[in-house]
Protein backbone atom coordinates (compact mmCIF):
# COMPACT_ATOMS: atom_id res chain seq x y z
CA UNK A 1 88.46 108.87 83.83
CA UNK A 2 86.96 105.96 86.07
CA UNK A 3 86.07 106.87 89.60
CA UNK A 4 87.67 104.80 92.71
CA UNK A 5 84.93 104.50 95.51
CA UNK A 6 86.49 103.01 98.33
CA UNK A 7 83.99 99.96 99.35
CA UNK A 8 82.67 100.59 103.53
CA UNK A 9 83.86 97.97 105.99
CA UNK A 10 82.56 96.87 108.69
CA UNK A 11 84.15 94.24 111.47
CA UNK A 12 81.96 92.13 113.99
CA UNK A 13 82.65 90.57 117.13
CA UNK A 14 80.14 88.13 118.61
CA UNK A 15 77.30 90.34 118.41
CA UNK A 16 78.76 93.71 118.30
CA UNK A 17 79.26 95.95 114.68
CA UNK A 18 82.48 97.49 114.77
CA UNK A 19 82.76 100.78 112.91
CA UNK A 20 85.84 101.14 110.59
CA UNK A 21 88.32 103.41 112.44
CA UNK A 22 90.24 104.11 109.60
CA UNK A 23 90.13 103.19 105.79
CA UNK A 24 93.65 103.58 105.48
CA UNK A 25 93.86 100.88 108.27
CA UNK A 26 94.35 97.00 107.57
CA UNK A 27 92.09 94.17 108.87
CA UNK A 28 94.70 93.74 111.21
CA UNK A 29 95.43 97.01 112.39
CA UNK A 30 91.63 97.39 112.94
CA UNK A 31 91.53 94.12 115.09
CA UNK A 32 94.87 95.74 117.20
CA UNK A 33 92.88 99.03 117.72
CA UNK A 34 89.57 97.41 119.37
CA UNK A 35 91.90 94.90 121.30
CA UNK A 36 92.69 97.70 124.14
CA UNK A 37 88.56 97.62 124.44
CA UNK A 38 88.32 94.09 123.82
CA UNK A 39 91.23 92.23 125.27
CA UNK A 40 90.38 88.44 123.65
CA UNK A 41 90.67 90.10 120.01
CA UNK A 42 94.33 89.39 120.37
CA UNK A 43 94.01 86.15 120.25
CA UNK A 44 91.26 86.25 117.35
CA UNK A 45 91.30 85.41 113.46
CA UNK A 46 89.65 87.55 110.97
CA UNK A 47 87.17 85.87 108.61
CA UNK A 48 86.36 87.31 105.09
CA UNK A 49 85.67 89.84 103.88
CA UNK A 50 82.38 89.00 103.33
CA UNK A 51 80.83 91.32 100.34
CA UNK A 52 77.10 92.98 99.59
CA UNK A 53 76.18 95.72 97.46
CA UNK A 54 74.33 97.14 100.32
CA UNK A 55 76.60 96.15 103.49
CA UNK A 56 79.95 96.79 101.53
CA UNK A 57 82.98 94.50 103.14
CA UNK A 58 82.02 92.70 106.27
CA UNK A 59 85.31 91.39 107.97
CA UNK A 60 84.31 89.21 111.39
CA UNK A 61 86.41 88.65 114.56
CA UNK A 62 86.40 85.48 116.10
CA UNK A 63 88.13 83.97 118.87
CA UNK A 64 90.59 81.50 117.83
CA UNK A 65 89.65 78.17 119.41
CA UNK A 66 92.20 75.11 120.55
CA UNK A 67 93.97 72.74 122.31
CA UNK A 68 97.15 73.87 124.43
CA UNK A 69 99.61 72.40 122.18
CA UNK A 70 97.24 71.31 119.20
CA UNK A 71 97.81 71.35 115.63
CA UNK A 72 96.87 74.82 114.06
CA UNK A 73 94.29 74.15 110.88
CA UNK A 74 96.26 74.23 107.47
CA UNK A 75 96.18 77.10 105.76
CA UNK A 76 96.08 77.24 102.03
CA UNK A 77 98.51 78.90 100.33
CA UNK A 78 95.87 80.32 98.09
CA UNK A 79 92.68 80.23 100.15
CA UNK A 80 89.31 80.17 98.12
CA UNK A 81 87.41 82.01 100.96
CA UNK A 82 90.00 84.66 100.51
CA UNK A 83 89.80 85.27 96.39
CA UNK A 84 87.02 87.56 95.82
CA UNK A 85 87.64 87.31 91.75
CA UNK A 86 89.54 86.18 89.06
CA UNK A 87 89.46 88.41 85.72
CA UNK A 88 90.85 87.91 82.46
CA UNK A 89 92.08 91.31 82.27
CA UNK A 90 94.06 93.85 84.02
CA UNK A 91 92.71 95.93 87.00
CA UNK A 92 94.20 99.63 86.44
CA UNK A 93 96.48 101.17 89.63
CA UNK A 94 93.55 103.86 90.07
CA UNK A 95 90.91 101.44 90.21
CA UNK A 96 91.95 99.02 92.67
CA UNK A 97 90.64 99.14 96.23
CA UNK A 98 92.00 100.18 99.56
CA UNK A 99 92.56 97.56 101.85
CA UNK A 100 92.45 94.57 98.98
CA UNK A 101 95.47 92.80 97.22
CA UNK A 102 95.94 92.74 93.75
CA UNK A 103 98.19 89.99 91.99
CA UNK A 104 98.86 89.25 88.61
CA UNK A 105 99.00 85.63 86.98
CA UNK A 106 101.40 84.76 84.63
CA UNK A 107 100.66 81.70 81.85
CA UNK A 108 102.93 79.34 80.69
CA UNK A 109 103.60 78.91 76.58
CA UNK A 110 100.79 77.33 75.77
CA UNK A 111 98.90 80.53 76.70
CA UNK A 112 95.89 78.89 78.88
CA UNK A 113 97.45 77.15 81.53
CA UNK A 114 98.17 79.93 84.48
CA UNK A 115 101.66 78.77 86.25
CA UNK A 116 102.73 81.80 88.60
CA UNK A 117 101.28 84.64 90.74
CA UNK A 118 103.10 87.93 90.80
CA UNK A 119 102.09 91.86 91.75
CA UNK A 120 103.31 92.55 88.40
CA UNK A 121 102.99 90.53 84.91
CA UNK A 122 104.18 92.64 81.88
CA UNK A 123 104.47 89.07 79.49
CA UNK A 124 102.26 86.36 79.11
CA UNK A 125 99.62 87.95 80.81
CA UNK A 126 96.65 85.66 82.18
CA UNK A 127 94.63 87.55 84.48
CA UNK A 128 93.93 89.87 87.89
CA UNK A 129 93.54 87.77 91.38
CA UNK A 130 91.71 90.37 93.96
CA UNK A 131 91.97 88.55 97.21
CA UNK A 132 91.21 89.93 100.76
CA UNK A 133 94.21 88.77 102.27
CA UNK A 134 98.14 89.06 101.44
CA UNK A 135 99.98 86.21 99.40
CA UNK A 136 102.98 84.69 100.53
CA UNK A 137 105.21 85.45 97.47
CA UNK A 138 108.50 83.42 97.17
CA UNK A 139 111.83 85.57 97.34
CA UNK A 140 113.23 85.70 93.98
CA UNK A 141 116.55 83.63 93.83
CA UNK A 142 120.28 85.41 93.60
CA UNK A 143 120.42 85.70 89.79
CA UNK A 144 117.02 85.41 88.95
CA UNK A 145 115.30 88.14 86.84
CA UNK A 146 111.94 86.73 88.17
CA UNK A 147 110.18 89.27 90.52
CA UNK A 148 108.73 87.56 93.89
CA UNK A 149 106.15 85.04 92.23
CA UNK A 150 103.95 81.87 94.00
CA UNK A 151 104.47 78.84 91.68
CA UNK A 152 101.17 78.02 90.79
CA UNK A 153 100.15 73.59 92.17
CA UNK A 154 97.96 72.39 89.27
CA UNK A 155 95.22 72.65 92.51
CA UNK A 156 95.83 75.88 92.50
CA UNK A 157 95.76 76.43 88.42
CA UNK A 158 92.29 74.71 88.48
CA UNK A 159 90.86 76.99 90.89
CA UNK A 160 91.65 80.15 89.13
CA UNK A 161 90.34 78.48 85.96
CA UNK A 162 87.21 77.71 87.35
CA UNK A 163 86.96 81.43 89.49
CA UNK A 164 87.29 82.98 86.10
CA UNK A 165 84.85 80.95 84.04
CA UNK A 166 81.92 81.75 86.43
């Protein structure tokens, strides 16, 4: 049976390490904890994680900058920066990570062209997304037998392709 090591985290701020309070504790939950020391970390975004065999997950806090009443930056639905790989085959329950997010990919009928992203796939399996961050999955529809699922843009499709050929 395969061993689960969870990976150590650590969170900066300017020029400060944070130590991981908790492991059970989400990148956000970690940023509301040091905001009663660090007041401006409510108004922060969290960047990565960043990862190294050595360092583990490195998650930074930065202060969000702007313009009262500015445009906030898009955000991708499915961020690059946020996928941290894209396998061919399926990552077992036990295996998986604390503190990741593991998503499924669904191809169409001509088995190589990915078309949806789901937390579970048991047909026309394509491959595992691990990402650092949580995917806004569309509600399934009254009626539908669909789980949640993100329709895949053919942007989208072509980035998973190419994360899983490196």
């Amino acid at each position: 049976m395969a061993e689960v090591e969870v990976a150590k985290r650590t969170f900066k701020y300017n020029s400060l390490t944070l130590q991981d309070p908790d492991p059970g504790m989400g990148p956000e939950e970690v940023k509301a904890f040091y905001s009663s020391i660090y007041p401006e970390l409510t108004q922060a975004v969290i960047e990565g994680p960043e990862y190294d065999d050595l360092q583990g997950m490195t998650y930074e806090f930065r202060r969000a900058i702007g313009t009262k009443g500015g445009r906030a930056s898009k955000k991708y639905r499915l961020d690059p920066g946020d996928i941290l790989r894209v396998t061919e085959s399926r990552v077992p329950e036990n295996e998986r990570l604390p503190g990741l997010f593991y998503y499924e990919v669904r191809h169409g009928d001509d088995w190589g062209r990915p078309v949806t992203m789901e937390k579970l796939v048991l047909v026309n399996f394509w491959g595992t997304v691990v990402a650092a961050a949580p995917l806004e999955l569309k509600d399934r529809l009254e009626g539908e037998t669909m789980p949640d699922y993100l329709d895949l843009t053919p942007k989208e499709r072509r980035l998973l392709i190419s994360m899983a050929t490196q």
